[in-house]
C-alpha atoms as a PDB file:
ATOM      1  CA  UNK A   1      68.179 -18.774   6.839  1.00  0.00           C
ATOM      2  CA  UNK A   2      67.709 -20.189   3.276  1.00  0.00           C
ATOM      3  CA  UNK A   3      66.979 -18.226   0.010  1.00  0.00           C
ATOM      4  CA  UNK A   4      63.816 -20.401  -1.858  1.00  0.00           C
ATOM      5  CA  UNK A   5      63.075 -20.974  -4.688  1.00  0.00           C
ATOM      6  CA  UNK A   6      60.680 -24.003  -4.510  1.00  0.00           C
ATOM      7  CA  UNK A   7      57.949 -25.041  -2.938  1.00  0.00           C
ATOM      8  CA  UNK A   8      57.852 -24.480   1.066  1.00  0.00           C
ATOM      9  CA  UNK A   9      55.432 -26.857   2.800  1.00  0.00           C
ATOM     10  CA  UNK A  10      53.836 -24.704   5.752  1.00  0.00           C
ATOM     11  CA  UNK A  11      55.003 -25.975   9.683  1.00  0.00           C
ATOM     12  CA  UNK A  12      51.510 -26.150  10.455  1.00  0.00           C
ATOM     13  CA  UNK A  13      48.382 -27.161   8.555  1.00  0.00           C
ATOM     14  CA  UNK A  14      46.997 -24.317   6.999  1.00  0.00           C
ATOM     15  CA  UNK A  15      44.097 -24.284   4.432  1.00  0.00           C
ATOM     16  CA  UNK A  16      43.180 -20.907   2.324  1.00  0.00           C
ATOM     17  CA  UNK A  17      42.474 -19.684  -0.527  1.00  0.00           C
ATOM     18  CA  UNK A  18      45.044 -18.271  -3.112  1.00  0.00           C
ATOM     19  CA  UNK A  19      42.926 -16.302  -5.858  1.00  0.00           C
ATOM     20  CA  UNK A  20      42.279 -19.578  -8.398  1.00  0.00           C
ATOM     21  CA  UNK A  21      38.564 -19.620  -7.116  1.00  0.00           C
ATOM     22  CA  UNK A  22      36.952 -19.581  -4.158  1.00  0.00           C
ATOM     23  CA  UNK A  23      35.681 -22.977  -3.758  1.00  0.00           C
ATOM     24  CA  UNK A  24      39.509 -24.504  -4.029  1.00  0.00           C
ATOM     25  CA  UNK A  25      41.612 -24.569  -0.984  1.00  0.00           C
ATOM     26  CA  UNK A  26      45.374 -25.322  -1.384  1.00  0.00           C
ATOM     27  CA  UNK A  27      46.587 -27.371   1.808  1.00  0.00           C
ATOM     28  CA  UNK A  28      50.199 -27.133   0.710  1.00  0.00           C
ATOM     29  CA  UNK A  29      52.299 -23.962  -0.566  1.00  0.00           C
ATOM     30  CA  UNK A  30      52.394 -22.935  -3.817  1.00  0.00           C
ATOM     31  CA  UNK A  31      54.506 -20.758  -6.168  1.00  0.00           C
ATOM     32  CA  UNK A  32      52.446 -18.310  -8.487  1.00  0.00           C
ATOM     33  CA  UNK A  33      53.335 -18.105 -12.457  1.00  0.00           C
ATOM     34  CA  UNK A  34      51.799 -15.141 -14.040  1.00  0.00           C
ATOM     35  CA  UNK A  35      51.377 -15.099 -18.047  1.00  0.00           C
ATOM     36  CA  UNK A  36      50.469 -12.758 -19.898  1.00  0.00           C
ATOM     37  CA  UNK A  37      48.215 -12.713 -22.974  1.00  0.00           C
ATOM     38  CA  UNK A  38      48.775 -10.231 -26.041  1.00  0.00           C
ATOM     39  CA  UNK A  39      45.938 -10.339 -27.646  1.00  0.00           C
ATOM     40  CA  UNK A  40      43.344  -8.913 -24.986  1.00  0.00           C
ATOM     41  CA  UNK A  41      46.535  -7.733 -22.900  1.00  0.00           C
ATOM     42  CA  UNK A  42      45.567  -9.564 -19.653  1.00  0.00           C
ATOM     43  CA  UNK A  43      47.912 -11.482 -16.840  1.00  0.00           C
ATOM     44  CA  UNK A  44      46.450 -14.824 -15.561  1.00  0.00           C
ATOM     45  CA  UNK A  45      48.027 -16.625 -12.119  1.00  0.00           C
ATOM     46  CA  UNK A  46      48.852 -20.232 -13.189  1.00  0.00           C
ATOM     47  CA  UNK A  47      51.027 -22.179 -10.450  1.00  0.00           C
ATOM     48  CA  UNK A  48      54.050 -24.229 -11.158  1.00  0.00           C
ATOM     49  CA  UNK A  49      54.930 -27.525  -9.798  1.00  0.00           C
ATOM     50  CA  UNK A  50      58.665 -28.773 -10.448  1.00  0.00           C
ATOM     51  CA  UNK A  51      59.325 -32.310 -11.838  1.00  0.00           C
ATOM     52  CA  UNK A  52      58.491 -34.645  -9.046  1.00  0.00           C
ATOM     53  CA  UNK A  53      56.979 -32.274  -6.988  1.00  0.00           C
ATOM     54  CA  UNK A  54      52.694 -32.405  -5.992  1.00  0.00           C
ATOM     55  CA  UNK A  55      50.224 -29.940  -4.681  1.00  0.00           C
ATOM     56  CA  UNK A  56      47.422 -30.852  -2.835  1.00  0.00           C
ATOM     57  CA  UNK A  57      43.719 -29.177  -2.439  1.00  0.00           C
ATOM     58  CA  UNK A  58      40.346 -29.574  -1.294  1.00  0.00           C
ATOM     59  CA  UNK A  59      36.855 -28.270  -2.628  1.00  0.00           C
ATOM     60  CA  UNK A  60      33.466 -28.345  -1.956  1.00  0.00           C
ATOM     61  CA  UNK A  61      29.871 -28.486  -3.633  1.00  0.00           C
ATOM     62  CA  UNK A  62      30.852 -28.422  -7.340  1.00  0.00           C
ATOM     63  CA  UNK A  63      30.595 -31.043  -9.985  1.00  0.00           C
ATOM     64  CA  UNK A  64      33.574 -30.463 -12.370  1.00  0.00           C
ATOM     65  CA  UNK A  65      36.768 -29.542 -11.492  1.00  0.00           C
ATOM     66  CA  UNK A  66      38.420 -28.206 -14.652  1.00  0.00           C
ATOM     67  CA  UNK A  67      42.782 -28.191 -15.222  1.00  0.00           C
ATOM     68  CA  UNK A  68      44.842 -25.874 -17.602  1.00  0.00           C
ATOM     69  CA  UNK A  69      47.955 -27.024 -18.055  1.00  0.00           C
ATOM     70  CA  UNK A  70      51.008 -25.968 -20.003  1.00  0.00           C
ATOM     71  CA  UNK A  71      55.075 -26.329 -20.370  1.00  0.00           C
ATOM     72  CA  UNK A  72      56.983 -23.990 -19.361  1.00  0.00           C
ATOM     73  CA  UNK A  73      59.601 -23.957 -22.537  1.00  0.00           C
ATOM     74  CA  UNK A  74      63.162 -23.502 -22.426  1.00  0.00           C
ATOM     75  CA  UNK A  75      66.682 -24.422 -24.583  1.00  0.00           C
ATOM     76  CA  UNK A  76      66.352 -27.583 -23.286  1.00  0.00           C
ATOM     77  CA  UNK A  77      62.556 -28.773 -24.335  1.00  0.00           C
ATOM     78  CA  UNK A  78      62.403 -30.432 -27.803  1.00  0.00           C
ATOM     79  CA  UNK A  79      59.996 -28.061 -29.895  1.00  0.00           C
ATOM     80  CA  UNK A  80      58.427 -30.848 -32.128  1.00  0.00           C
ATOM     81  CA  UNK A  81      54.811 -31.377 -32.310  1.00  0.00           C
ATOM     82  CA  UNK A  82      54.972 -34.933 -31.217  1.00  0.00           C
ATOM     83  CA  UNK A  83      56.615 -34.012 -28.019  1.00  0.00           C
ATOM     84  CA  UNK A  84      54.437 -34.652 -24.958  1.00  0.00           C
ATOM     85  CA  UNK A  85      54.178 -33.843 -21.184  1.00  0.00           C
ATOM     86  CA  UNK A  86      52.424 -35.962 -18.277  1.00  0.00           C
ATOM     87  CA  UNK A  87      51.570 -35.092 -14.612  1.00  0.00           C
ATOM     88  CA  UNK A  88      50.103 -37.792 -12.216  1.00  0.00           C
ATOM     89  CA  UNK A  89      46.347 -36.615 -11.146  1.00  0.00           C
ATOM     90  CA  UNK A  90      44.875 -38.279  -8.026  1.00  0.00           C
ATOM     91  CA  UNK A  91      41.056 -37.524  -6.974  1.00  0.00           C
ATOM     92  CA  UNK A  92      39.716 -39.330  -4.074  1.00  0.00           C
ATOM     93  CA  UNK A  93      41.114 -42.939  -4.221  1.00  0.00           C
ATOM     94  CA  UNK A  94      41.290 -42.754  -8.246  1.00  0.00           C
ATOM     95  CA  UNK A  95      44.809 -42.054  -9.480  1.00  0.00           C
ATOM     96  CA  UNK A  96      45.825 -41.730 -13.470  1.00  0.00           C
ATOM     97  CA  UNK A  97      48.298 -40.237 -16.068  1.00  0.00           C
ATOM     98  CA  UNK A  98      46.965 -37.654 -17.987  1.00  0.00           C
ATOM     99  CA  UNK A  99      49.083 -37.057 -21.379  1.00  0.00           C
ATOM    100  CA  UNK A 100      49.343 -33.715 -23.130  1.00  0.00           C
ATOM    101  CA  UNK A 101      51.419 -32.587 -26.242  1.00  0.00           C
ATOM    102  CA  UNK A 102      53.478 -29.839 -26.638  1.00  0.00           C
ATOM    103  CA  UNK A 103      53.212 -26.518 -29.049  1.00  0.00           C
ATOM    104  CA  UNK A 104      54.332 -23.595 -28.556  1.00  0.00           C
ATOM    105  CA  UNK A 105      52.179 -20.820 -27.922  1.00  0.00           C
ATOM    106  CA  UNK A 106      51.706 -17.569 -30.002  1.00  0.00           C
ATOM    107  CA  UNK A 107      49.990 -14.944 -27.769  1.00  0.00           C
ATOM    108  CA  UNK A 108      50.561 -16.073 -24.487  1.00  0.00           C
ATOM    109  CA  UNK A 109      54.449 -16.700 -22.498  1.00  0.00           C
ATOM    110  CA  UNK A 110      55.488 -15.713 -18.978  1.00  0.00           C
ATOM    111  CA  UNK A 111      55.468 -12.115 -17.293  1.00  0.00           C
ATOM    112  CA  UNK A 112      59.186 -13.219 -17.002  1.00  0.00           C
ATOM    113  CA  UNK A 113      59.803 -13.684 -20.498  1.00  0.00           C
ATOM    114  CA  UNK A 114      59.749 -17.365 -21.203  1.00  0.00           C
ATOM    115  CA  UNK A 115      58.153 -19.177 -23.367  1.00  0.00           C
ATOM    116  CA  UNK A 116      55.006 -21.573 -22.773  1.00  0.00           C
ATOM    117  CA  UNK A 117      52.935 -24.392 -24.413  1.00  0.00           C
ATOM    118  CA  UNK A 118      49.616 -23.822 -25.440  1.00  0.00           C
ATOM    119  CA  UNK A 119      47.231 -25.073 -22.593  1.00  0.00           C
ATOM    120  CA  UNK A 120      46.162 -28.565 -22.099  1.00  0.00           C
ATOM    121  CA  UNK A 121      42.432 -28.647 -20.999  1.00  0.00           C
ATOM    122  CA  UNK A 122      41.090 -31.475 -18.796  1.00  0.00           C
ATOM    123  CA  UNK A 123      37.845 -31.700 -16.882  1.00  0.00           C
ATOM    124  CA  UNK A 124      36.258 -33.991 -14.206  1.00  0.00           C
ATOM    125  CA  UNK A 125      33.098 -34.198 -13.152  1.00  0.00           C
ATOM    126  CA  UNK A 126      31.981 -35.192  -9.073  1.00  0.00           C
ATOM    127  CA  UNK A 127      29.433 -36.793  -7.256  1.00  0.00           C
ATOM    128  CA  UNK A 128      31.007 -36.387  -3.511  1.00  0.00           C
ATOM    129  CA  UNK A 129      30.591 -33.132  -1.779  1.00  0.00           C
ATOM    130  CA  UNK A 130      33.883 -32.583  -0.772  1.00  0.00           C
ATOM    131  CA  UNK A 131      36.859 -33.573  -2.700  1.00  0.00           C
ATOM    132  CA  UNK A 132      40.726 -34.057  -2.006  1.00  0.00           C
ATOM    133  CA  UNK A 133      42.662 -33.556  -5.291  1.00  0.00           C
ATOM    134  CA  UNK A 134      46.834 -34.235  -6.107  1.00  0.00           C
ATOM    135  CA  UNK A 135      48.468 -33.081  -8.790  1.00  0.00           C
ATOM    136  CA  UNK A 136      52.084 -34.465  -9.447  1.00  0.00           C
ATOM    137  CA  UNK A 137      54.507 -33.743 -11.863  1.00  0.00           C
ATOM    138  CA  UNK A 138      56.321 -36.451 -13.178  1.00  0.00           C
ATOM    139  CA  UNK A 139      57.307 -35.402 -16.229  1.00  0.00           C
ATOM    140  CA  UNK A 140      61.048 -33.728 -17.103  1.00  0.00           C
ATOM    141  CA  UNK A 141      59.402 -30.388 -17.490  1.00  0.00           C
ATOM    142  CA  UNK A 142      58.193 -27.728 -14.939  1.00  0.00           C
ATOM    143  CA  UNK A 143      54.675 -27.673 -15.621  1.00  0.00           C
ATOM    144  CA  UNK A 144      52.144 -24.447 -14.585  1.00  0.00           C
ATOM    145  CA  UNK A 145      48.601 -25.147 -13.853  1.00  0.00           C
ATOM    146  CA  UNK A 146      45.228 -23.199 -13.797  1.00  0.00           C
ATOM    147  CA  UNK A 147      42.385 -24.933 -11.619  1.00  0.00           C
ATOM    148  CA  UNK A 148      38.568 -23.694 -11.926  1.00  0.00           C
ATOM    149  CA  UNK A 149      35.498 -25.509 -11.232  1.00  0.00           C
ATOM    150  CA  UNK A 150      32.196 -24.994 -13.134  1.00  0.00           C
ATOM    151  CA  UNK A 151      31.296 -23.181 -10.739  1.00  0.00           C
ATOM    152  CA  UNK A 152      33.891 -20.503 -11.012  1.00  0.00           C
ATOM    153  CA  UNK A 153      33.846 -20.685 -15.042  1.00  0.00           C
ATOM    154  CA  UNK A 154      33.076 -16.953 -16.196  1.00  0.00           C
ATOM    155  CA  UNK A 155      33.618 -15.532 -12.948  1.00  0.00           C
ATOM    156  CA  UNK A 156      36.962 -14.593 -12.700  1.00  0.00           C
ATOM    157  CA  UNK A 157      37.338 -11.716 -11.234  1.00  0.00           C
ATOM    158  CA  UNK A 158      38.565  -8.280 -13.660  1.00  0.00           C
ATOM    159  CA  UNK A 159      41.448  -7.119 -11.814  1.00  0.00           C
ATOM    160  CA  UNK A 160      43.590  -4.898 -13.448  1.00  0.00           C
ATOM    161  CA  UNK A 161      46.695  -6.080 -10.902  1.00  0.00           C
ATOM    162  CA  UNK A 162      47.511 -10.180 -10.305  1.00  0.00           C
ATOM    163  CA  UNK A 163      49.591 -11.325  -7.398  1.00  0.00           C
ATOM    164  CA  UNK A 164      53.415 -12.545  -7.894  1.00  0.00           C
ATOM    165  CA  UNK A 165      55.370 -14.766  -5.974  1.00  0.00           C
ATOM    166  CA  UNK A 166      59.331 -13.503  -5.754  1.00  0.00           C
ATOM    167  CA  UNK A 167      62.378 -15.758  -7.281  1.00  0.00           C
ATOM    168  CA  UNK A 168      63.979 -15.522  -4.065  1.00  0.00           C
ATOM    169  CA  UNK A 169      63.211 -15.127  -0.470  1.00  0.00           C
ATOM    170  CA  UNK A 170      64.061 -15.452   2.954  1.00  0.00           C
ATOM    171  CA  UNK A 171      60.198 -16.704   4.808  1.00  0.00           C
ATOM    172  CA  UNK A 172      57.050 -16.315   4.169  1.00  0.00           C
ATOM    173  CA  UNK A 173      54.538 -14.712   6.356  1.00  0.00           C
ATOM    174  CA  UNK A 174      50.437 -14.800   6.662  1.00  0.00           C
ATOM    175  CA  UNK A 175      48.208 -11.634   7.252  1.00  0.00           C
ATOM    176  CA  UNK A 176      44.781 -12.378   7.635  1.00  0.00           C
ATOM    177  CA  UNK A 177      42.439  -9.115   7.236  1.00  0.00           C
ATOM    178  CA  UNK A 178      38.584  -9.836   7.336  1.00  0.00           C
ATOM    179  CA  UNK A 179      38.106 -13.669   6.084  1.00  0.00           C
ATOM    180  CA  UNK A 180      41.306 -13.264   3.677  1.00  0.00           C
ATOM    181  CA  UNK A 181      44.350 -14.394   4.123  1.00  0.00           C
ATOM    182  CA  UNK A 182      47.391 -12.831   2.215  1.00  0.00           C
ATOM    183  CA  UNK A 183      50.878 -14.160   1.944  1.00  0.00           C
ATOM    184  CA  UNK A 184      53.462 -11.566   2.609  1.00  0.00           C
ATOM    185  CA  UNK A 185      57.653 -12.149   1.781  1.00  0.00           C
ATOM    186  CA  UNK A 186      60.659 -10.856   4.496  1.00  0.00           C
ATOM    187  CA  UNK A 187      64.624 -11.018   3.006  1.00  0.00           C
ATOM    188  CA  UNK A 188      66.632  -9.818   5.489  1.00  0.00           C
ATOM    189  CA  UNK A 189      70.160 -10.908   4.947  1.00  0.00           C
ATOM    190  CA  UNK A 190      69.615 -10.742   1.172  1.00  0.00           C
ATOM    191  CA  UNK A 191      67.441  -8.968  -1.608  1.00  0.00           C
ATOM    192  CA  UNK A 192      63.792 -10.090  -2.868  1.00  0.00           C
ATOM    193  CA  UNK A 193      64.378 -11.026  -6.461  1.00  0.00           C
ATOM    194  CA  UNK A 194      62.088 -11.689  -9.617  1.00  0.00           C
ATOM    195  CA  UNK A 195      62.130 -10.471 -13.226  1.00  0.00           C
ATOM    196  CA  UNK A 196      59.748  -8.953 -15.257  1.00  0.00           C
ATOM    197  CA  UNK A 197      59.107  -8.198 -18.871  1.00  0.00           C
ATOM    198  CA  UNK A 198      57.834  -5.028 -19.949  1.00  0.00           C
ATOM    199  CA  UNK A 199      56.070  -2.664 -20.461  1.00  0.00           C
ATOM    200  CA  UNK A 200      54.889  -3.156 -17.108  1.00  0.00           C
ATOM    201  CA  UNK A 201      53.559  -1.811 -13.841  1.00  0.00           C
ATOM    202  CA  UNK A 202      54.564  -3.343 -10.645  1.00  0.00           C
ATOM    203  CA  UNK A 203      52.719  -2.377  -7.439  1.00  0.00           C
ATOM    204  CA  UNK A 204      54.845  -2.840  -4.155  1.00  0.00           C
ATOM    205  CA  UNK A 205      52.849  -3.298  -0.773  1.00  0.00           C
ATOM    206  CA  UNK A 206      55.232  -3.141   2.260  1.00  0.00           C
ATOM    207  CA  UNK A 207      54.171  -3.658   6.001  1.00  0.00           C
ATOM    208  CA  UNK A 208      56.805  -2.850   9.197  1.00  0.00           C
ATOM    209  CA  UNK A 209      56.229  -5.705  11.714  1.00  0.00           C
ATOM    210  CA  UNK A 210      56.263  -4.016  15.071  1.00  0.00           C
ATOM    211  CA  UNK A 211      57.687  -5.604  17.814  1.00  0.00           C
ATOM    212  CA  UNK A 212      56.397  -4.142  20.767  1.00  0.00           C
ATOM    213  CA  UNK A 213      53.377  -2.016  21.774  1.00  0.00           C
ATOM    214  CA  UNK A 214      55.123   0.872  22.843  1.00  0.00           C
ATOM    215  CA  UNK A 215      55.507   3.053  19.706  1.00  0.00           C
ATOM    216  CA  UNK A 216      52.593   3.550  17.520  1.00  0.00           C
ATOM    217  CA  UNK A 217      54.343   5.238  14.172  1.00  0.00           C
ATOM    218  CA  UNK A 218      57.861   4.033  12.872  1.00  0.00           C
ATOM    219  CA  UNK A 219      59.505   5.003   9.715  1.00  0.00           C
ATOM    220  CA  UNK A 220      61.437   2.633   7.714  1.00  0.00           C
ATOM    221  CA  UNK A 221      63.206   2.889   3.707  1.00  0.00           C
ATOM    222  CA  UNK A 222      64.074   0.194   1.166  1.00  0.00           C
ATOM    223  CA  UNK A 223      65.280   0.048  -1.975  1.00  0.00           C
ATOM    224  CA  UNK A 224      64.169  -0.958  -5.647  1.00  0.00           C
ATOM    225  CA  UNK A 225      66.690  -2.263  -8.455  1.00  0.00           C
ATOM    226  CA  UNK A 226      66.286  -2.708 -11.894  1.00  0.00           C
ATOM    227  CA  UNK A 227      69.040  -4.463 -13.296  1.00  0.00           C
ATOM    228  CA  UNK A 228      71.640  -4.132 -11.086  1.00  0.00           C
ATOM    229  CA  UNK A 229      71.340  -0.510 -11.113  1.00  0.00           C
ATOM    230  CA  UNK A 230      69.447   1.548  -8.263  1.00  0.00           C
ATOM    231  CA  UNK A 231      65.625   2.404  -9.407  1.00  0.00           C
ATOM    232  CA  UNK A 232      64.145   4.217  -6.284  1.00  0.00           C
ATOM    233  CA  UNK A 233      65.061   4.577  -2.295  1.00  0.00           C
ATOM    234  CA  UNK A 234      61.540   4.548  -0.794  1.00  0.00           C
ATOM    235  CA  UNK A 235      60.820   5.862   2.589  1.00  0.00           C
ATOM    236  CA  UNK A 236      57.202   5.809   4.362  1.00  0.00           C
ATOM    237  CA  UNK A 237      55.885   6.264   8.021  1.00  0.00           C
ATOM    238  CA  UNK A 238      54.316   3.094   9.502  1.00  0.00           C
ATOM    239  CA  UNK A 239      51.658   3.142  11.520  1.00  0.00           C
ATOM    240  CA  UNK A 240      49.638   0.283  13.556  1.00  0.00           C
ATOM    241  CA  UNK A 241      47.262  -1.498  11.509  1.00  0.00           C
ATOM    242  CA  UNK A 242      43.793  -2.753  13.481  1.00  0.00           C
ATOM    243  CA  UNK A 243      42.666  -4.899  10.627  1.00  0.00           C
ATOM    244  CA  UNK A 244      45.559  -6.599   9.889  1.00  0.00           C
ATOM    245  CA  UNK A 245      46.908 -10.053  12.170  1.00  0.00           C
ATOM    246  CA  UNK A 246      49.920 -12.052  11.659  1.00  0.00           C
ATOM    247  CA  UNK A 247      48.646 -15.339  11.468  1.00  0.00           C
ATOM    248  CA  UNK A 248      51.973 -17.130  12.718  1.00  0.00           C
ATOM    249  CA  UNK A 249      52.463 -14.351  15.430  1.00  0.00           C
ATOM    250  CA  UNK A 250      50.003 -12.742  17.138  1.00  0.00           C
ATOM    251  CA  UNK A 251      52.369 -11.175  19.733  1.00  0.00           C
ATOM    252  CA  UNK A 252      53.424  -8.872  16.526  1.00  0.00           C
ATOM    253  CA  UNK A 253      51.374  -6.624  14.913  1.00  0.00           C
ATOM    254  CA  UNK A 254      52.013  -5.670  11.404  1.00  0.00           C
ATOM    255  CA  UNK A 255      51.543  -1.633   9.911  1.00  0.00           C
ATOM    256  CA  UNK A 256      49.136  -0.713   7.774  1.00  0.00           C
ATOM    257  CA  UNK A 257      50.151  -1.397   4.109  1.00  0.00           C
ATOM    258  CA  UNK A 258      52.074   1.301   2.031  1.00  0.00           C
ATOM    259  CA  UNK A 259      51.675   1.112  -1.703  1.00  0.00           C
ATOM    260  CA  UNK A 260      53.897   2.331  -4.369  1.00  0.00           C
ATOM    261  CA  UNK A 261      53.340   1.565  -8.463  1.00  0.00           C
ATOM    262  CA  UNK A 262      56.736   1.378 -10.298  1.00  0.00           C
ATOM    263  CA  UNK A 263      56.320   1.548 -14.398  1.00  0.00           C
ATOM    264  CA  UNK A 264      59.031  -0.114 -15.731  1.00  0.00           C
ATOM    265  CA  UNK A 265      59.180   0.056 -20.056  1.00  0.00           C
ATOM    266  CA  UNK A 266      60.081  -2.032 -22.729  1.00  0.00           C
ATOM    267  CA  UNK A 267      62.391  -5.025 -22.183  1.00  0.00           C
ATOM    268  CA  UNK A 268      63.505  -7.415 -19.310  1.00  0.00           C
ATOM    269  CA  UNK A 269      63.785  -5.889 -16.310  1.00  0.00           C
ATOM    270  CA  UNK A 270      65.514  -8.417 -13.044  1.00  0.00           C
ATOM    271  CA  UNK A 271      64.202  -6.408 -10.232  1.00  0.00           C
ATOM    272  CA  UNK A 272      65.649  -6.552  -6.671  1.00  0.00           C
ATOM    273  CA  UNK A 273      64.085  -5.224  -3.570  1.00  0.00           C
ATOM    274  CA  UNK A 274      66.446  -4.637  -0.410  1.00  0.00           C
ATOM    275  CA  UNK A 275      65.476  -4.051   2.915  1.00  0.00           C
ATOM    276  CA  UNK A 276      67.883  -1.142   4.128  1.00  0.00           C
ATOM    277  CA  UNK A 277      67.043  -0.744   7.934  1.00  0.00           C
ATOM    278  CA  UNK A 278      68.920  -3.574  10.341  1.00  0.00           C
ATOM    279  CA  UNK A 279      66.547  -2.872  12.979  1.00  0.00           C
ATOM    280  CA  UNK A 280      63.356  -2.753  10.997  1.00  0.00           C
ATOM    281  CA  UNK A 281      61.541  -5.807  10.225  1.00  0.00           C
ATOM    282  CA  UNK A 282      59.994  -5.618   6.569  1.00  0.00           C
ATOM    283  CA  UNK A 283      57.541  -7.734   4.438  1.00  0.00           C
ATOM    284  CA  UNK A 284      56.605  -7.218   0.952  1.00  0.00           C
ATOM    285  CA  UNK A 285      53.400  -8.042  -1.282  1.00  0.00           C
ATOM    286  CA  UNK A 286      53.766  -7.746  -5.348  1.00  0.00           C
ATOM    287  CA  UNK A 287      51.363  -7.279  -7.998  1.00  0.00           C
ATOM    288  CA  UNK A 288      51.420  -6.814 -11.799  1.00  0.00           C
ATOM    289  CA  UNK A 289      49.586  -4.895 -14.482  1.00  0.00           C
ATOM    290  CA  UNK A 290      49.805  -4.691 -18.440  1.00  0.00           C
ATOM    291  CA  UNK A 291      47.997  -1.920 -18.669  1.00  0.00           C
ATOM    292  CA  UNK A 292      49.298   1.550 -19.406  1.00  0.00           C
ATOM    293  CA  UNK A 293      50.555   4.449 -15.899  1.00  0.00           C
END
């Protein structure tokens, strides 16, 4: 098994949502890229897309599709005003270049640290009811995205946590609870890896995956990291959840989830999760906050 750090395209065609709105529906994987404003001290999911790599979607019943796009900045990208980026944007049959320049931006760069552009803002407006939408990078840059619809404008929803997607992991699984489908991430051979700047909370949701229906309640322990140096051991009782399916396996059932809220202070902070127990099968959900304990 393979650590990744890119996009994963799913072994079976799977549409759902993943929290840009609720009219989109991504039909490929995607890789979430939180920033973080400091002005009003909020976190907003953008998704990044690697030079020459696409994403794909769908939507229905809306009449402009609207695209934030920035850089995200490094040693390596030229910081003059005249610089530009482009990513290839296909809609229906219609395919064009759409052309963007690049500044820096003052109050907003990456949970992780990094600098970013200031957004590039491009709308489209529909007449079909249902639309099929690529985006492609093809510039030298990795590029991060925000996708609404008019629809969606002014309703984002005022959550104090956002969803993150690890540096590094093993697989990916889907848990489907109600009509939502959440994406969950299992490391066993190695650790689940991102990094964070803070001040920050992070908010850790781990599931056992039991493999049989004999037991009802098994305990299980992993570990947290914060630079290299051991933050918290974390033990919890798991217990069969009846909400909960594993969308890939439904031979499995997955626990009920167990949440624990880490506050982590000022600086960068590469954060490690390991899963301890050989013979307990883990998976891990992580979300961020900016706001205070």
């Amino acid at each position: 098994m393979k650590k990744s750090k890119k996009l994963i395209l799913i072994s079976f065609l799977l549409i759902f949502t993943l929290g840009f709105t609720e009219q989109i529906n991504f039909e490929t994987d995607i890789t979430k890229f939180p920033i973080y404003n400091k002005k009003n001290n909020k976190i907003l999911n953008y998704l990044i897309i690697k030079p020459d790599e696409e994403i794909n979607f769908t939507f229905n019943e809306t009449d402009t599709l609207i695209i934030y796009s920035r850089v995200v900045l490094n040693d390596k990208t030229s910081q003059r005003k005249d610089d530009e980026y482009k990513y290839q944007l296909t809609i229906n049959d219609k395919i064009g270049n759409i052309t963007k320049f690049i500044n820096q931006s003052k109050v907003s760069q990456a949970i992780s640290g990094e600098n970013i552009s200031k957004y590039g803002f491009y709308s489209y407006e529909f007449i079909l009811q249902k639309n099929d939408v690529t985006i492609k990078n093809i510039s030298d840059y990795d590029l991060i995205f925000r996708i609404a619809t008019n629809e969606s404008q002014g309703k984002t929803k005022n959550s104090k946590f956002v969803s993150i997607t690890p540096n590094t992991y093993e697989n990916k699984k889907y848990l489907q609870i109600g009509k939502k489908n959440y994406s969950y991430f299992t490391s066993n051979s190695d650790k689940l890896e991102f990094t964070l700047q803070g001040p920050i909370t992070l908010k850790i949701i781990s599931r056992l995956i039991f493999k049989n229906n004999i037991a009802n309640m098994y305990n299980y322990r992993y570990r947290v990291f914060d630079n290299g140096k051991l933050l918290k051991e974390i033990n919890e009782d798991a217990y069969k959840s009846k909400k909960a399916l594993l969308m890939n396996n439904r031979e499995k059932i997955a626990s009920t989830g167990d949440v624990k809220k880490i506050y982590l202070g000022e600086g960068i902070h590469n954060i490690a999760i390991e899963d301890t127990d050989v013979n307990r099968d883990l998976m891990f959900r992580f979300y961020i906050s900016k706001e205070n304990k």
